[in-house]
C-alpha atoms as a PDB file:
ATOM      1  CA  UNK A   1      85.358 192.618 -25.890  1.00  0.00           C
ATOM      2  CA  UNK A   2      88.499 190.474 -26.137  1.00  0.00           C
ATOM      3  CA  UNK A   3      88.633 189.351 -22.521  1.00  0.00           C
ATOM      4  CA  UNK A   4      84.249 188.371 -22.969  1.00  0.00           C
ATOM      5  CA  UNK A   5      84.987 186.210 -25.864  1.00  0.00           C
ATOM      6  CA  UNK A   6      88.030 184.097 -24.197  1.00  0.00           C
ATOM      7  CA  UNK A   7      85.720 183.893 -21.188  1.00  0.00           C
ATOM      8  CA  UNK A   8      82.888 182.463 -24.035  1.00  0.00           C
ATOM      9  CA  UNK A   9      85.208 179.803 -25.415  1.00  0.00           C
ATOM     10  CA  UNK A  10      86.792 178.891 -22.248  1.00  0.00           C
ATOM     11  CA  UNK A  11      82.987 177.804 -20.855  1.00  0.00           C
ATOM     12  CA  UNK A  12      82.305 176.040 -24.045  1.00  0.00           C
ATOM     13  CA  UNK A  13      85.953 173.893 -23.786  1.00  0.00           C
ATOM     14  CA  UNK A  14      84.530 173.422 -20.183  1.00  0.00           C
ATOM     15  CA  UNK A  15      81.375 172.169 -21.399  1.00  0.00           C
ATOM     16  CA  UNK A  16      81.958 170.240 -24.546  1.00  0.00           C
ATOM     17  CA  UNK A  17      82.924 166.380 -23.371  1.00  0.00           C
ATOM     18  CA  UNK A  18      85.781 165.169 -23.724  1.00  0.00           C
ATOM     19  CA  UNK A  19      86.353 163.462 -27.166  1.00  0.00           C
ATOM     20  CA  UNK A  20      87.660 158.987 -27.966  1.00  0.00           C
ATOM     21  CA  UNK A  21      91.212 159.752 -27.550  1.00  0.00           C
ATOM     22  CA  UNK A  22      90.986 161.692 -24.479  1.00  0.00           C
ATOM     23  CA  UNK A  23      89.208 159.718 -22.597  1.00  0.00           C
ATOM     24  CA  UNK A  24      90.174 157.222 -19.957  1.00  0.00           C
ATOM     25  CA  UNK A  25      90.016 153.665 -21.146  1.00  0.00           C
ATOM     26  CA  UNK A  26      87.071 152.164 -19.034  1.00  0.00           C
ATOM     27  CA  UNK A  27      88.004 148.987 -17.435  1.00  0.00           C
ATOM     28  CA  UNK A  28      87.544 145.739 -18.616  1.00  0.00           C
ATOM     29  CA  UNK A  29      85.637 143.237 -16.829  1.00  0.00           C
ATOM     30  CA  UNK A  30      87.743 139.863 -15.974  1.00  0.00           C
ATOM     31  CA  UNK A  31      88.154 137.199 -18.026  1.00  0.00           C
ATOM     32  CA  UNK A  32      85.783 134.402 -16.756  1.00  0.00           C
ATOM     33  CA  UNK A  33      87.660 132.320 -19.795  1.00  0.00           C
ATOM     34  CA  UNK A  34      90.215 131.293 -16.686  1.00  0.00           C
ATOM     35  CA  UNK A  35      87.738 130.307 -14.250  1.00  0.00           C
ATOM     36  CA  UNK A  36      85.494 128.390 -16.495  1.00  0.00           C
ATOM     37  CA  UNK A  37      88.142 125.991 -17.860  1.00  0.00           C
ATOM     38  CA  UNK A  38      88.778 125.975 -14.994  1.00  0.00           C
ATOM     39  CA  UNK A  39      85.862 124.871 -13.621  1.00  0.00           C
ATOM     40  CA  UNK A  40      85.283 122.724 -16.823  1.00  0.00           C
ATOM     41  CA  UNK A  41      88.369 120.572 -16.117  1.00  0.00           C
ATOM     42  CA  UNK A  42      86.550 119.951 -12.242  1.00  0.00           C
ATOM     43  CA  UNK A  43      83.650 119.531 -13.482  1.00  0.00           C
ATOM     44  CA  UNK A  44      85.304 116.674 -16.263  1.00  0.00           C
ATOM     45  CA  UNK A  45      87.788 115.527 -13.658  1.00  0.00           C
ATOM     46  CA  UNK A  46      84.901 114.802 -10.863  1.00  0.00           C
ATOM     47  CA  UNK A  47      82.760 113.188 -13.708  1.00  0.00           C
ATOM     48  CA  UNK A  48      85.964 110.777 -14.295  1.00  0.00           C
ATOM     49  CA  UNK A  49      86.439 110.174 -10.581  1.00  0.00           C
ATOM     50  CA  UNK A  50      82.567 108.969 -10.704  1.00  0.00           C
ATOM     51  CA  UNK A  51      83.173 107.081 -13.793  1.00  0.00           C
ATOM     52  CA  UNK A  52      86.145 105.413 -11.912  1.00  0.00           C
ATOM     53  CA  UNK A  53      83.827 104.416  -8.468  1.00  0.00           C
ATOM     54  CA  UNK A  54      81.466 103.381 -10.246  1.00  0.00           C
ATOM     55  CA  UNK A  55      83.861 100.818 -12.287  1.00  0.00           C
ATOM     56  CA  UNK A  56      85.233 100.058  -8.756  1.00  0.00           C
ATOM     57  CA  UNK A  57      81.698  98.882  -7.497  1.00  0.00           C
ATOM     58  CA  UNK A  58      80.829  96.893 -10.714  1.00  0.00           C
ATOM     59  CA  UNK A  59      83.953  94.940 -10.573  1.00  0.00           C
ATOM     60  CA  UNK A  60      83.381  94.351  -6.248  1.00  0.00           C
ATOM     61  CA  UNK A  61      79.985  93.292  -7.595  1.00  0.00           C
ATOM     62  CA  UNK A  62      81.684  91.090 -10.139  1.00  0.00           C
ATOM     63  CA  UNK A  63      83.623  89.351  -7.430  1.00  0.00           C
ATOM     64  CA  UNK A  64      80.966  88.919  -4.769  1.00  0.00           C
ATOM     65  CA  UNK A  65      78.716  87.516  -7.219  1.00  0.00           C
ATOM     66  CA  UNK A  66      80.975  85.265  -8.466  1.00  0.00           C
ATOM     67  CA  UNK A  67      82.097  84.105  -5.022  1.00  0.00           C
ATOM     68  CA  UNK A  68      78.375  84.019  -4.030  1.00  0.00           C
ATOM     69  CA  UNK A  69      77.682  81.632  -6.866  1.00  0.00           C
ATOM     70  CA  UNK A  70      80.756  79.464  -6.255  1.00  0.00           C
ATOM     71  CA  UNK A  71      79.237  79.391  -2.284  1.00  0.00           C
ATOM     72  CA  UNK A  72      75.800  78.322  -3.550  1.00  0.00           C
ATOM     73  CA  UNK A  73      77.249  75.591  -5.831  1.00  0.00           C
ATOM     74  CA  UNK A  74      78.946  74.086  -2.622  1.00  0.00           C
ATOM     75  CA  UNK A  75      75.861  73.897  -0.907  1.00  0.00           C
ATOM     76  CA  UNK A  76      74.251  72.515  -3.658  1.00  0.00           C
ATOM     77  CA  UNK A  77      76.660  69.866  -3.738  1.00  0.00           C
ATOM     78  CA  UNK A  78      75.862  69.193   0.022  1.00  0.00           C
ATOM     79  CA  UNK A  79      73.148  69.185  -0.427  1.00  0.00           C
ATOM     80  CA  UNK A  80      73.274  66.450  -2.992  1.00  0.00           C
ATOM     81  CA  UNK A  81      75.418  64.516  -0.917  1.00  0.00           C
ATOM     82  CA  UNK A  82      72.857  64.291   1.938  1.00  0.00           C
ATOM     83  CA  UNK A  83      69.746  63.555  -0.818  1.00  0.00           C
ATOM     84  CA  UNK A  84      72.116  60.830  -1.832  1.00  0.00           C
ATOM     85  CA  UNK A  85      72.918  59.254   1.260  1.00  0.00           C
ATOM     86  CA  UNK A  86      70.573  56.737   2.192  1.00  0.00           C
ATOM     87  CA  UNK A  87      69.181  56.261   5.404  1.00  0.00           C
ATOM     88  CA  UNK A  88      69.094  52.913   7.754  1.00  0.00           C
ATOM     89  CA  UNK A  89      65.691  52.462   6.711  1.00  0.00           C
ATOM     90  CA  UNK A  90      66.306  53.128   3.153  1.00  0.00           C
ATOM     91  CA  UNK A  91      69.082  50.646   2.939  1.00  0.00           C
ATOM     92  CA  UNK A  92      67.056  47.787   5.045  1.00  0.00           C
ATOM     93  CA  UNK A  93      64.303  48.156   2.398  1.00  0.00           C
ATOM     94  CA  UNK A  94      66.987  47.850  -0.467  1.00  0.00           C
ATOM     95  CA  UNK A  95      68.214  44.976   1.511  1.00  0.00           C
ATOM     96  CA  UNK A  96      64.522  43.472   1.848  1.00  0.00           C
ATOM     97  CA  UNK A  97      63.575  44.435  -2.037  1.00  0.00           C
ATOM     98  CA  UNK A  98      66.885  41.884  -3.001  1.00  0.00           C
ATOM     99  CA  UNK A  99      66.414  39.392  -0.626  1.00  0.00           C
ATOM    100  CA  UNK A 100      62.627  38.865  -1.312  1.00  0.00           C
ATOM    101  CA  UNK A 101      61.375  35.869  -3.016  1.00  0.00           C
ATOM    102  CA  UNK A 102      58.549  35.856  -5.789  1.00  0.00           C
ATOM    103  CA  UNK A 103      55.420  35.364  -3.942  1.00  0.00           C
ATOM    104  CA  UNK A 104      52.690  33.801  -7.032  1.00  0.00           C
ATOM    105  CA  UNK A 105      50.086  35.961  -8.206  1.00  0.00           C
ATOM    106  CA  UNK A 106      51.554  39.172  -6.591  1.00  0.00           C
ATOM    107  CA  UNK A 107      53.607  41.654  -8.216  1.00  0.00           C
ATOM    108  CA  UNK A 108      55.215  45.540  -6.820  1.00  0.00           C
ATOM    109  CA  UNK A 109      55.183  48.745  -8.884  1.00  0.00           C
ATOM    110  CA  UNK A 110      57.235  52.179  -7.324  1.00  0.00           C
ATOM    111  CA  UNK A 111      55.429  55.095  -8.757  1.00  0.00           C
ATOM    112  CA  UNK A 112      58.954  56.634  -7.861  1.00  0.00           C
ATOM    113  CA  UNK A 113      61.807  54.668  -8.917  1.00  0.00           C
ATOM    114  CA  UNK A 114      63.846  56.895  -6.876  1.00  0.00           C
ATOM    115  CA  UNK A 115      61.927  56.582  -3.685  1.00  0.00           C
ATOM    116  CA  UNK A 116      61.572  52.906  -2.248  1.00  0.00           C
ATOM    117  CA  UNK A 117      59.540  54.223   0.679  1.00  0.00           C
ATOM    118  CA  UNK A 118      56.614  54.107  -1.225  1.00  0.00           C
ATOM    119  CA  UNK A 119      55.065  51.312  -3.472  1.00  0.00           C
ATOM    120  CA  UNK A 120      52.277  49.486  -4.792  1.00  0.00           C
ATOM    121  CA  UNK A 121      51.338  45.943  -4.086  1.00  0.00           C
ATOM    122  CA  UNK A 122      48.881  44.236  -6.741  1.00  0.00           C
ATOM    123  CA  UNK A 123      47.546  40.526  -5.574  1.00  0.00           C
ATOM    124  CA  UNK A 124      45.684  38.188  -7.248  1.00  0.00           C
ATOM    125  CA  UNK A 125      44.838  35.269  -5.381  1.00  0.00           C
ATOM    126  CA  UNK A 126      44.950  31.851  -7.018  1.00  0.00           C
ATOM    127  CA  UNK A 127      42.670  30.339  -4.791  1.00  0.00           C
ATOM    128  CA  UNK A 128      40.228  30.718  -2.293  1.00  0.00           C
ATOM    129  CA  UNK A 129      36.789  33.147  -2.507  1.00  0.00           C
ATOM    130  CA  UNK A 130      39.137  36.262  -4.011  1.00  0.00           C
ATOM    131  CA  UNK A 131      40.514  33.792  -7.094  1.00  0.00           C
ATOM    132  CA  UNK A 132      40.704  35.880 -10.115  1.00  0.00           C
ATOM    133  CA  UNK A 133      40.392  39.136  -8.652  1.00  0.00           C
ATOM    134  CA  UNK A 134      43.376  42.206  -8.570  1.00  0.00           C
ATOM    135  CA  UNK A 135      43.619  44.015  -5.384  1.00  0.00           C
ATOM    136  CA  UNK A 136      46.066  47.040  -5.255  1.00  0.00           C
ATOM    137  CA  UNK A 137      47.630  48.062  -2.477  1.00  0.00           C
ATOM    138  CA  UNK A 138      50.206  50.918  -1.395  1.00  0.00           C
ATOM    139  CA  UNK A 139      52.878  50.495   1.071  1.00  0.00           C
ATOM    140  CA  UNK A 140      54.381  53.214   2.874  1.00  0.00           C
ATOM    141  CA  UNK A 141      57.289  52.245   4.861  1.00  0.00           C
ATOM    142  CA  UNK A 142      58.211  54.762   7.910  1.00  0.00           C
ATOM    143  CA  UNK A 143      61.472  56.462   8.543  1.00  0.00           C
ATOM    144  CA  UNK A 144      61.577  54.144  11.726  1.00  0.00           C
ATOM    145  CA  UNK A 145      61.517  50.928  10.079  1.00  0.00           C
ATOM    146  CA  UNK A 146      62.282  48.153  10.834  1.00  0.00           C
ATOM    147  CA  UNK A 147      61.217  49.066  14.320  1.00  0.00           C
ATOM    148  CA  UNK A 148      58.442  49.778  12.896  1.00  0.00           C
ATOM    149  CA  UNK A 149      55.906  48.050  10.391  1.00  0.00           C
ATOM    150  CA  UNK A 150      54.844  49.338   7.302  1.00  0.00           C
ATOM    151  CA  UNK A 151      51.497  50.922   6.717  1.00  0.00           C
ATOM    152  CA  UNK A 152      49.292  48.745   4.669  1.00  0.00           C
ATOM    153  CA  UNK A 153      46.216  50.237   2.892  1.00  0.00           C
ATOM    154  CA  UNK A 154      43.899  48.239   0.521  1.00  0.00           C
ATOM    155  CA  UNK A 155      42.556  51.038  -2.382  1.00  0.00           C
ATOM    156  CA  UNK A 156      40.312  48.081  -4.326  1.00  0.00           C
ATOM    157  CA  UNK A 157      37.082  48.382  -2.119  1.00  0.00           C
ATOM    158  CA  UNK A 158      36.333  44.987  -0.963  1.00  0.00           C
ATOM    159  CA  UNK A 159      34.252  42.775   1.098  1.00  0.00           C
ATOM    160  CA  UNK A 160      36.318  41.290   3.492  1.00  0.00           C
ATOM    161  CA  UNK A 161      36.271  40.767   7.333  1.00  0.00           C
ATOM    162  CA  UNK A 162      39.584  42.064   8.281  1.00  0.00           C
ATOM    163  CA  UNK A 163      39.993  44.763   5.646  1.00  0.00           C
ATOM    164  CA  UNK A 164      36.807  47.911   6.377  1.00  0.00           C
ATOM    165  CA  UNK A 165      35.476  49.872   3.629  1.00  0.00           C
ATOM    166  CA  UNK A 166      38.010  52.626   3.851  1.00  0.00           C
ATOM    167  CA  UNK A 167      40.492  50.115   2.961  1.00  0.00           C
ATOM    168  CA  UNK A 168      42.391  49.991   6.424  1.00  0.00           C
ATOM    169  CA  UNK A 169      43.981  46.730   6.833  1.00  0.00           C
ATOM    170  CA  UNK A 170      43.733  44.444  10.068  1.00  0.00           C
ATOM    171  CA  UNK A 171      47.271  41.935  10.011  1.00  0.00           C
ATOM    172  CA  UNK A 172      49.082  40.857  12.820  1.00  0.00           C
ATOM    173  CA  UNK A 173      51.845  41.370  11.741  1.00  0.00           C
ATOM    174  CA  UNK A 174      51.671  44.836  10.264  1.00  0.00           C
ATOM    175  CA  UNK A 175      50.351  45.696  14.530  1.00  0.00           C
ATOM    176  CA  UNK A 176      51.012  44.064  17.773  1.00  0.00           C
ATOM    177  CA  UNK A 177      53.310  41.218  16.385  1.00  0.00           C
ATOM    178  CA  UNK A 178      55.483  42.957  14.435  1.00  0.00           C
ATOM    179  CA  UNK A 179      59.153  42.588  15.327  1.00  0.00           C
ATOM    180  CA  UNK A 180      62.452  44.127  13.292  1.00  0.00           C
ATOM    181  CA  UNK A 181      63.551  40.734  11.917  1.00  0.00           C
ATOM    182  CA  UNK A 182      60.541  40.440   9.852  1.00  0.00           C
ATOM    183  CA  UNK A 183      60.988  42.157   6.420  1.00  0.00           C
ATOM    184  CA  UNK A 184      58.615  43.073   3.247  1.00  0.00           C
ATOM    185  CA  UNK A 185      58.407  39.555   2.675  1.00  0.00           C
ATOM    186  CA  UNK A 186      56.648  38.577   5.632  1.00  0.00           C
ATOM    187  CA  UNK A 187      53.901  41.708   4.902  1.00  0.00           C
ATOM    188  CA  UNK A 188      53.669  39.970   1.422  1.00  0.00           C
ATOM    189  CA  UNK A 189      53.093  36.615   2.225  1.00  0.00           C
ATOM    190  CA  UNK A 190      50.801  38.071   5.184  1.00  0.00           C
ATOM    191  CA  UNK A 191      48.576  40.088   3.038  1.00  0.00           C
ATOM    192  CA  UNK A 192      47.834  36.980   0.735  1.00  0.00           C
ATOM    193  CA  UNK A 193      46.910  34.623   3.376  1.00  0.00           C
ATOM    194  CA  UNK A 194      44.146  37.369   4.307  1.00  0.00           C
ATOM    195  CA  UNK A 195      42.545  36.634   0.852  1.00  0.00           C
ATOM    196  CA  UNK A 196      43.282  32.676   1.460  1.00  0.00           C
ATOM    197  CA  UNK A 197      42.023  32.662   4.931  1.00  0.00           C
ATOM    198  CA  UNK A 198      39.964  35.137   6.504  1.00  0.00           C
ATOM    199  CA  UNK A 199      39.711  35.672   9.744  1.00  0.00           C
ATOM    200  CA  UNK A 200      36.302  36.855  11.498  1.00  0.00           C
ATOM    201  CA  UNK A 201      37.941  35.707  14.518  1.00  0.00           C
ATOM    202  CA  UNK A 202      40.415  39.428  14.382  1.00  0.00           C
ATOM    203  CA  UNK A 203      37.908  41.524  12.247  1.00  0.00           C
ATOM    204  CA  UNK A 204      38.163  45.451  11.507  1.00  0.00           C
ATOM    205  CA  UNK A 205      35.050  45.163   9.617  1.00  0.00           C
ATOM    206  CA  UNK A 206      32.436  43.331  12.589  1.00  0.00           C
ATOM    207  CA  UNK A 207      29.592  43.217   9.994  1.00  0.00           C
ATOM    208  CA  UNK A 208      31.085  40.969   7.614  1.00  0.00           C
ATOM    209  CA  UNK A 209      32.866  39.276  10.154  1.00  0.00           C
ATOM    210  CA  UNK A 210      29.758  38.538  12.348  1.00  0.00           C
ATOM    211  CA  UNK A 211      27.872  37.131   8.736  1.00  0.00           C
ATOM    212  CA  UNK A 212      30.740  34.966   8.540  1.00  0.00           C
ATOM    213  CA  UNK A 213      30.321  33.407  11.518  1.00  0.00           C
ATOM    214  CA  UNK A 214      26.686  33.608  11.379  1.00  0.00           C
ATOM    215  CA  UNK A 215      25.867  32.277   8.219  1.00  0.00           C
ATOM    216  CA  UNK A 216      29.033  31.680   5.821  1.00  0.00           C
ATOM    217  CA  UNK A 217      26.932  30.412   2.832  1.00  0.00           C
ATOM    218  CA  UNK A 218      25.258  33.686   3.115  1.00  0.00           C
ATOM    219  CA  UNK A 219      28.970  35.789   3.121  1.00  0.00           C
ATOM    220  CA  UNK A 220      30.354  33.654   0.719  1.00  0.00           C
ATOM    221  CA  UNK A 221      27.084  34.823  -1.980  1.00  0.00           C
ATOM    222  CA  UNK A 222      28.310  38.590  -0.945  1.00  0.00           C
ATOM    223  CA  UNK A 223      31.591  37.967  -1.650  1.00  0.00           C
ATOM    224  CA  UNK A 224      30.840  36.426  -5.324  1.00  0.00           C
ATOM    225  CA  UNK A 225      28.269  39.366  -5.156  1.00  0.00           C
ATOM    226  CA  UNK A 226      30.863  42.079  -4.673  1.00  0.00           C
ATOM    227  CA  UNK A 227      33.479  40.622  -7.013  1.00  0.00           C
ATOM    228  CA  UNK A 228      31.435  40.902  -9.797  1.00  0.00           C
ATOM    229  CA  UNK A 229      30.406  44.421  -9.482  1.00  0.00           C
ATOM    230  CA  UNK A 230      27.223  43.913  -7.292  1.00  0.00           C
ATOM    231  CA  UNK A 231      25.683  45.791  -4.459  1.00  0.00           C
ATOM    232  CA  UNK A 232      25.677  44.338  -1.467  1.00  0.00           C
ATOM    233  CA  UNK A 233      24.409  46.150   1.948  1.00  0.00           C
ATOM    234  CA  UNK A 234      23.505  49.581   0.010  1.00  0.00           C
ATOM    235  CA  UNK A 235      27.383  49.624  -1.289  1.00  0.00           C
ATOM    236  CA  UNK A 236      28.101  49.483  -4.645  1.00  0.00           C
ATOM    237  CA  UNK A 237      31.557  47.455  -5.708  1.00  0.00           C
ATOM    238  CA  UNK A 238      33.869  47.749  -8.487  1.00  0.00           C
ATOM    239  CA  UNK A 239      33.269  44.867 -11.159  1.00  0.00           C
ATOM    240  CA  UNK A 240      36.642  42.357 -10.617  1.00  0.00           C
ATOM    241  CA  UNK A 241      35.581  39.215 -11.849  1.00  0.00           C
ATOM    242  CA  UNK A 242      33.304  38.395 -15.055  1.00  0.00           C
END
């Protein structure tokens, strides 16, 4: 009976677990506390590395805008030089402007003071069929000049032989017998004489031309006609005379 109940107890110490303080400590996982500072302080020190570049790149950006700036002023300022040099033809027209003399009953306006290329002419003859009247015309002066003449066109329509409806102007001068010692002086004077003495003899307009020669007490009622706003030939003209 003895020997049964050791046997007894012996299988229940066998099966009864094992209690705290007997058994094994179980292992601990790792510390990740390490390994994520660790990573932290990358992750921090690549963020500052960024931070750094991209204070690198702002500051080359700094620089290259600045220089790019200081590289566009300079061509700006050649720029300005070359607007402000004048050319041959600007300087003979400057030359021509100073030299002119006061022609009566004429008078020049520039619509740009800072371009003498291009003006207006306004003449009022003092005599002749035309007395009274105010033609305006503009001037534009080529890049070739004096080589070449200036380009005459009459913007008052009028009824003249040797000036069309369009306002193109016929003048010796300002064609065939132009030469580079005449200056703005000599289109002037030229452009007056037309209203002093026209010529149906060189016309651009061959109708009024032809009546001249035809019947000049006839042209010289159209030309009165026109002046003071009349029609004459189906065209109506501006009123320039009362």
């Amino acid at each position: 009976m003895l020997k049964l109940q050791e046997l007894k107890k012996k299988q229940q110490q066998k099966e009864t677990p094992p209690t705290n303080s007997d058994a094994t400590p179980t292992p601990t996982p790792p510390s990740t506390t390490s390994s994520e500072n660790t990573n932290t302080d990358a992750n921090s020190t690549g963020y500052i590395l960024k931070r750094q570049n991209s204070k690198e790149l702002a500051e080359k950006r700094r620089q290259k805008s600045k220089e790019s700036v200081f590289t566009l002023r300079r061509s700006n300022s050649k720029k300005d030089m070359k607007k402000k040099k004048q050319s041959s033809a600007e300087l003979r027209v400057h030359k021509d402007l100073s030299e002119v003399d006061p022609v009566p009953g004429t008078r020049m306006e520039f619509p740009d003071p800072n371009n003498l290329m291009l003006f207006q002419l306004f003449i009022t003859p003092n005599d002749g069929l035309y007395k009274g009247a105010e033609f305006k015309f503009v001037l534009t002066i080529p890049p070739t000049y004096p080589y070449d003449p200036p380009k005459a066109v009459c913007e008052t329509m009028i009824y003249h032989p040797n000036i069309d409806w369009e306002g193109k102007v016929c003048l010796n001068i300002l064609r065939a017998d132009w030469m580079p010692v005449l200056n703005l002086g000599s289109v002037v004077f030229g452009l007056v004489t037309l209203f002093l003495q026209p010529n149906p003899d060189d016309p651009l307009n061959k109708e009024v031309a032809q009546l001249m020669l035809d019947n000049r007490s006839q042209f010289e009622k159209n030309v009165k006609t026109s002046l003071q706003g009349g029609n004459v030939g189906g065209r109506q003209y501006p009123k320039l005379l009362k």
